[in-house]
C-alpha atoms as a PDB file:
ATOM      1  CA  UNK A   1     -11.553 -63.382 -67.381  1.00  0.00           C
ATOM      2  CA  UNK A   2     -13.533 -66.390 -66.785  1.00  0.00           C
ATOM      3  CA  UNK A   3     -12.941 -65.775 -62.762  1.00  0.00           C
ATOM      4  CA  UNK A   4     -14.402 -62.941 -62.591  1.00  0.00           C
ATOM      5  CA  UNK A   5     -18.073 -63.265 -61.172  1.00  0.00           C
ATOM      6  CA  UNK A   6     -20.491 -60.891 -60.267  1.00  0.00           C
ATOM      7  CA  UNK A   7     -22.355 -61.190 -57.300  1.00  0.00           C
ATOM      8  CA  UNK A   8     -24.613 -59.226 -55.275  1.00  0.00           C
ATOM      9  CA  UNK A   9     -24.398 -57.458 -52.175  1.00  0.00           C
ATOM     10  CA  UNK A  10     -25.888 -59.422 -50.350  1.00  0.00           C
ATOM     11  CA  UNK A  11     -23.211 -62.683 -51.642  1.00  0.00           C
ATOM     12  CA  UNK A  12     -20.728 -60.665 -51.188  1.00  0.00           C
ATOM     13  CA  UNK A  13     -21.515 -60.438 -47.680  1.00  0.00           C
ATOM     14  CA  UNK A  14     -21.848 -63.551 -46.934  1.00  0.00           C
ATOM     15  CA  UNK A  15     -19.004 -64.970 -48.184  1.00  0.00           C
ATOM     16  CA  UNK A  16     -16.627 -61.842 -46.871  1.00  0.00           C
ATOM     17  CA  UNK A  17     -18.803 -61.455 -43.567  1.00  0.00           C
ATOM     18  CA  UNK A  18     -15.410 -61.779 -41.489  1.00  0.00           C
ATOM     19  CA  UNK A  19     -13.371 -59.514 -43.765  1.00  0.00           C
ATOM     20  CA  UNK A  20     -16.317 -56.666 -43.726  1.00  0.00           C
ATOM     21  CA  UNK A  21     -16.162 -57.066 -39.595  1.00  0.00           C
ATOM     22  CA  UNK A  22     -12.561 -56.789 -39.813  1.00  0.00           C
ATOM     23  CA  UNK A  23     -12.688 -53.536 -41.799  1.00  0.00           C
ATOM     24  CA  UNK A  24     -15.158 -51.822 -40.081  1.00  0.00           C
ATOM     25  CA  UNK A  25     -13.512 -52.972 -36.412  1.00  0.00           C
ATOM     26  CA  UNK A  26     -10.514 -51.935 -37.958  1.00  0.00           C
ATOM     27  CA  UNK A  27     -12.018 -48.411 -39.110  1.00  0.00           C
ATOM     28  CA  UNK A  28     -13.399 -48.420 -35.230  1.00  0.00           C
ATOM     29  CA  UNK A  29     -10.483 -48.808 -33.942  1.00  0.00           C
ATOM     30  CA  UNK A  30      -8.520 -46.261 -35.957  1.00  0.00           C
ATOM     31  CA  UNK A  31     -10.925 -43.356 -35.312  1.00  0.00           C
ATOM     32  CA  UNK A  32     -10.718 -44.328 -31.488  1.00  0.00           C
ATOM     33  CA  UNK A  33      -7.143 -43.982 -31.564  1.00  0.00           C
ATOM     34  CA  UNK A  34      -7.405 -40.419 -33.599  1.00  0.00           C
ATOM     35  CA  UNK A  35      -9.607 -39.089 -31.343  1.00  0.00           C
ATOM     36  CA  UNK A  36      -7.797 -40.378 -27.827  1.00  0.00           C
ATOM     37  CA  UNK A  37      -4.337 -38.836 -29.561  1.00  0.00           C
ATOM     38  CA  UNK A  38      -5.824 -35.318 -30.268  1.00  0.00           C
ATOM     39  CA  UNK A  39      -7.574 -35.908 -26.675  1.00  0.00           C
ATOM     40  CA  UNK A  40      -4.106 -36.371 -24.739  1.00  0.00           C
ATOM     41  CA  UNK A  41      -2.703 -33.375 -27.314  1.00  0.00           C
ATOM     42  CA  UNK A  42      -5.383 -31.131 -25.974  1.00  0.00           C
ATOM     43  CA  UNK A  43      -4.514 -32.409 -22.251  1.00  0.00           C
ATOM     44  CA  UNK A  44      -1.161 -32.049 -22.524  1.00  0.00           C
ATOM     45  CA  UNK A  45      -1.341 -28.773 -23.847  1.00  0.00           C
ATOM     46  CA  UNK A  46      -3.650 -27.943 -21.078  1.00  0.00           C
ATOM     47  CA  UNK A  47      -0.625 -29.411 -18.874  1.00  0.00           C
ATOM     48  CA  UNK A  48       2.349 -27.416 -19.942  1.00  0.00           C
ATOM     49  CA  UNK A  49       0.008 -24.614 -19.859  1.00  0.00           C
ATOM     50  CA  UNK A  50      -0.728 -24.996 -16.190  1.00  0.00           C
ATOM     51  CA  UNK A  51       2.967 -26.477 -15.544  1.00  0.00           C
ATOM     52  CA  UNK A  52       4.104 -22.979 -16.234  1.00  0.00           C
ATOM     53  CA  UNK A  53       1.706 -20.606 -14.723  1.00  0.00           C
ATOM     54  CA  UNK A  54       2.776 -22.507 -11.379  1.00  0.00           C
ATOM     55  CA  UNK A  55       6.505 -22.406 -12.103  1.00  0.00           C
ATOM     56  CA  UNK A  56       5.598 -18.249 -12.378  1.00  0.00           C
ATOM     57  CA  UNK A  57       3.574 -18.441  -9.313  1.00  0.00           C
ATOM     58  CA  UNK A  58       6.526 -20.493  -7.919  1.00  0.00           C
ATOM     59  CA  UNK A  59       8.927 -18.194  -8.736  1.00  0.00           C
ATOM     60  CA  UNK A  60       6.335 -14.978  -7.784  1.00  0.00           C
ATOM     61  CA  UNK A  61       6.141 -16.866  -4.305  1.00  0.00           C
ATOM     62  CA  UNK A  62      10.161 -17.481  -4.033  1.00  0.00           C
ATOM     63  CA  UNK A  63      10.357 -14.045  -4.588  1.00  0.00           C
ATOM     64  CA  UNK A  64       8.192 -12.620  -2.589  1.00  0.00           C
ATOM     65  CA  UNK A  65       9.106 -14.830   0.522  1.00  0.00           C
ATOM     66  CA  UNK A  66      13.071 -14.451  -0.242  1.00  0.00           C
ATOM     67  CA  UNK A  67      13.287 -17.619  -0.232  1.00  0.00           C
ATOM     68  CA  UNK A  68      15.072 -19.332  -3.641  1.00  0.00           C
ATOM     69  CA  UNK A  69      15.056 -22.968  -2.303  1.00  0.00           C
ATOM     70  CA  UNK A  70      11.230 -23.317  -2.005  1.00  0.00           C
ATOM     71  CA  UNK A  71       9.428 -26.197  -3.106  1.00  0.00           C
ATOM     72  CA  UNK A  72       5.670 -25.819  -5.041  1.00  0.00           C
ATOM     73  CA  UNK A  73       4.486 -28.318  -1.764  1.00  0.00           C
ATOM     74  CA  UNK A  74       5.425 -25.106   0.898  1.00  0.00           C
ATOM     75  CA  UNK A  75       4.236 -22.918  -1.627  1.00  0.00           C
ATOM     76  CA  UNK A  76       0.720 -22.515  -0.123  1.00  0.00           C
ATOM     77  CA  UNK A  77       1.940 -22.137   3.613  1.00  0.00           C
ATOM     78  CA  UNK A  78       4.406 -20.029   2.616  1.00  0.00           C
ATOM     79  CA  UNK A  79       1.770 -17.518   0.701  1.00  0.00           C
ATOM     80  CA  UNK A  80       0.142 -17.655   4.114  1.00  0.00           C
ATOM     81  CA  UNK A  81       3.325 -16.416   6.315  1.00  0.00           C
ATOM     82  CA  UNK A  82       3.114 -13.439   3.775  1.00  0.00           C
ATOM     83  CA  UNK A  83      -0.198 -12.564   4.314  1.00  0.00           C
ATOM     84  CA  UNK A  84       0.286 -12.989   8.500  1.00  0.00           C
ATOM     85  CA  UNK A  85       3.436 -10.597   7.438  1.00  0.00           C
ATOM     86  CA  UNK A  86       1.688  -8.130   5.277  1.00  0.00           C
ATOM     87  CA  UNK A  87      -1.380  -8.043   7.152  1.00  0.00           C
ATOM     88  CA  UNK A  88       0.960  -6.995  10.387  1.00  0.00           C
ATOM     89  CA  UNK A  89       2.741  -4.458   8.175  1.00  0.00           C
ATOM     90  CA  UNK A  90      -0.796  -3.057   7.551  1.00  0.00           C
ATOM     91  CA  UNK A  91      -1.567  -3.046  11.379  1.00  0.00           C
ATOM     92  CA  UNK A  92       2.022  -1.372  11.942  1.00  0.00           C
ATOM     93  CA  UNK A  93       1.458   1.178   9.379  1.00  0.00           C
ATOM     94  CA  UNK A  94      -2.121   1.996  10.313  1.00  0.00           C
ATOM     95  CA  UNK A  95      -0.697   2.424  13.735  1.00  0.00           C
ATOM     96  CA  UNK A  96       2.226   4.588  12.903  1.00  0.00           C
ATOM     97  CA  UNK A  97       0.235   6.932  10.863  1.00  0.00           C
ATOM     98  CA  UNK A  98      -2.669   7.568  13.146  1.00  0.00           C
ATOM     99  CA  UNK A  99       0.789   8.450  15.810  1.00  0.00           C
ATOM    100  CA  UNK A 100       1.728  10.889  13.120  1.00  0.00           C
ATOM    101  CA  UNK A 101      -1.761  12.204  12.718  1.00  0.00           C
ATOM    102  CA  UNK A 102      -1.679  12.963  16.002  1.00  0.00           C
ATOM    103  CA  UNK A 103       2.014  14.169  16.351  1.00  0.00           C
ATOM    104  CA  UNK A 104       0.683  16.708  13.447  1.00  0.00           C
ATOM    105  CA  UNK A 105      -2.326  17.598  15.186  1.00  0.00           C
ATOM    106  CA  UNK A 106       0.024  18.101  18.676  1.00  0.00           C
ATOM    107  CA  UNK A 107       2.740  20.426  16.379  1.00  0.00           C
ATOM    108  CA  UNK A 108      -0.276  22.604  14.790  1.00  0.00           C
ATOM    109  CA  UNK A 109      -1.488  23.380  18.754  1.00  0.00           C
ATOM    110  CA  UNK A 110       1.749  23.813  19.575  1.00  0.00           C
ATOM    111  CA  UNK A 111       2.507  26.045  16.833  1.00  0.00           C
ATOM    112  CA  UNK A 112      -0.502  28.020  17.677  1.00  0.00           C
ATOM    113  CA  UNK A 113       0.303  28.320  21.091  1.00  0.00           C
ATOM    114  CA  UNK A 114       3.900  29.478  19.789  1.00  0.00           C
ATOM    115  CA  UNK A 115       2.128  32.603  17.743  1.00  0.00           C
ATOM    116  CA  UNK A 116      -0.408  33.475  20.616  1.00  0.00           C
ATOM    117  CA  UNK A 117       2.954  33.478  22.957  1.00  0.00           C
ATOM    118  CA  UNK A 118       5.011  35.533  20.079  1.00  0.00           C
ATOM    119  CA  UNK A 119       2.167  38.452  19.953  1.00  0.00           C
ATOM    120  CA  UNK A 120       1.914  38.329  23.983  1.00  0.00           C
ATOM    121  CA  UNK A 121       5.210  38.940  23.968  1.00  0.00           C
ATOM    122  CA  UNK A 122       5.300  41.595  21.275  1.00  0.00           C
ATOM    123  CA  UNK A 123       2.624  43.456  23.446  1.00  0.00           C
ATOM    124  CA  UNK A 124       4.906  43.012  26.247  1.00  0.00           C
ATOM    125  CA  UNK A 125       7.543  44.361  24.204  1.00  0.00           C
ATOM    126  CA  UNK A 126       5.616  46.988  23.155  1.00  0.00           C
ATOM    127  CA  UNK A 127       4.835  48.508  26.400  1.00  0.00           C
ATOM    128  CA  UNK A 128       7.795  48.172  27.938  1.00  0.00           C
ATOM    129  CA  UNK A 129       9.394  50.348  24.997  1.00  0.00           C
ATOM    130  CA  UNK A 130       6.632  52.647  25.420  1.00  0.00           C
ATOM    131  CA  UNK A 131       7.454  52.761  29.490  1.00  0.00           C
ATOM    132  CA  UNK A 132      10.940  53.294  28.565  1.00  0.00           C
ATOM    133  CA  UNK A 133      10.440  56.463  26.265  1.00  0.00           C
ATOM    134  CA  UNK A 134       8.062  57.952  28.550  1.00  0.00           C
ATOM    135  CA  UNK A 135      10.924  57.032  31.092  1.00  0.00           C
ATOM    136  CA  UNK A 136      13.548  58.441  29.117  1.00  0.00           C
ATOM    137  CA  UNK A 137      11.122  61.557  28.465  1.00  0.00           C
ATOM    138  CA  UNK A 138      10.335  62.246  32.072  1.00  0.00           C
ATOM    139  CA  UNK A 139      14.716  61.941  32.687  1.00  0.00           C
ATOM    140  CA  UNK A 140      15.509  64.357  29.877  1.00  0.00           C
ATOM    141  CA  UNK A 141      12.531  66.980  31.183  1.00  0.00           C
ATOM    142  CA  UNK A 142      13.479  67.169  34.702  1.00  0.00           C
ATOM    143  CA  UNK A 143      10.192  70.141  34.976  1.00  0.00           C
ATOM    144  CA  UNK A 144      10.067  72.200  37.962  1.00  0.00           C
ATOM    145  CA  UNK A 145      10.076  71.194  41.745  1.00  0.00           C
ATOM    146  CA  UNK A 146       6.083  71.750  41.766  1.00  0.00           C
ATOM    147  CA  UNK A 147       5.258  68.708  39.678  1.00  0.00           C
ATOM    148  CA  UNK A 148       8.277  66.766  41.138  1.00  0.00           C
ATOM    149  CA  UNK A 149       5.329  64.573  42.986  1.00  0.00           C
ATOM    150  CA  UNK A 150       3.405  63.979  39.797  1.00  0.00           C
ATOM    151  CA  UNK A 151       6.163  63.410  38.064  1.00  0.00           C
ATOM    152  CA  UNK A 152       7.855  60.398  40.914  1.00  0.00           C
ATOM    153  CA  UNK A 153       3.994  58.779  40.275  1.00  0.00           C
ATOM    154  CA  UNK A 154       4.036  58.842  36.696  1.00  0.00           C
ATOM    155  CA  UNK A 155       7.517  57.013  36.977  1.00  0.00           C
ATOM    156  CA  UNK A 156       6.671  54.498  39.723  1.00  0.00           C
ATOM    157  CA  UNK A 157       3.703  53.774  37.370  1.00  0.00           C
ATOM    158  CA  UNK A 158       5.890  53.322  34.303  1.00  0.00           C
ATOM    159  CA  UNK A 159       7.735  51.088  36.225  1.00  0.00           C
ATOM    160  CA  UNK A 160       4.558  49.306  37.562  1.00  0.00           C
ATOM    161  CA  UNK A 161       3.622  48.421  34.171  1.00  0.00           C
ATOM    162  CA  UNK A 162       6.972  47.038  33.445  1.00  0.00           C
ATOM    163  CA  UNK A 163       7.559  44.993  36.839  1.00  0.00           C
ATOM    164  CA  UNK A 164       3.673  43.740  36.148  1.00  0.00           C
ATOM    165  CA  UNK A 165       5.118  42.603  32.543  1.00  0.00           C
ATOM    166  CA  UNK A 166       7.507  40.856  33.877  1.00  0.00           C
ATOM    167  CA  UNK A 167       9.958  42.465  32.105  1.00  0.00           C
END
């Protein structure tokens, strides 16, 4: 035990100066390494990550375009061309349902028109049937040869009102 020696700090650095250096270089170095490995871990995490969310897009835009062969490069033209194409659609669509506005607008006049003709007509319809019986009336009571005068007017009225009709 003879070899054993104690010295003091300050010895013991100086005679292990390059040793110490070496250690704490070494202990440098080490926790440089750690921290660039969990550094690329975090950035390749952060790559995969992003890797797939365009592979979705990718595959979103492939979809979309009907087109399987497309590469990620074209991807950004091609999501373009569909917005030219949708925002056409949109134009087309806009267009065709202000036509069928209108078409619907045109059908309700017409359809009113159509009921204001029907009840014309019905009028019509009605006074002819009224000429008729009072026709029919006058035909079945031939009266007497005094009121054969009044009774030629009342029929060349009648059938006044039913040439005016037009029916």
């Amino acid at each position: 035990m003879a070899f054993i020696t104690t010295l003091s700090a300050g010895e013991f650095a100086a005679r292990h100066w390059k040793m110490i250096i070496c250690g704490i270089g070494f202990a440098l170095l080490l926790g440089w390494a750690l921290r660039v490995d969990h550094l690329r871990a975090d950035w390749k995490a952060k790559h995969e990550a992003l890797s797939a969310i365009a592979g979705d897009i990718l595959g979103a835009v492939r979809t979309a375009s009907d087109n399987p062969r497309l590469n990620l490069t074209d991807a950004a033209e091609q999501v373009d061309l569909i917005g030219v194409a949708k925002r056409g659609w949109q134009t087309t669509s806009q267009l065709q349902s202000s036509r069928i506005d209108a078409l619907g607008i045109e059908a309700a006049r017409r359809q009113a028109l159509g009921a204001e003709l029907q009840a014309k007509a019905d009028r019509a319809i009605s006074k002819r049937e009224s000429a008729i019986k009072r026709l029919e009336t006058q035909r079945l009571d031939p009266g007497e040869r005094a009121d054969c005068a009044a009774q030629i007017f009342a029929a060349n009225a009648a059938l006044d009102l039913v040439y005016q009709e037009g029916l």
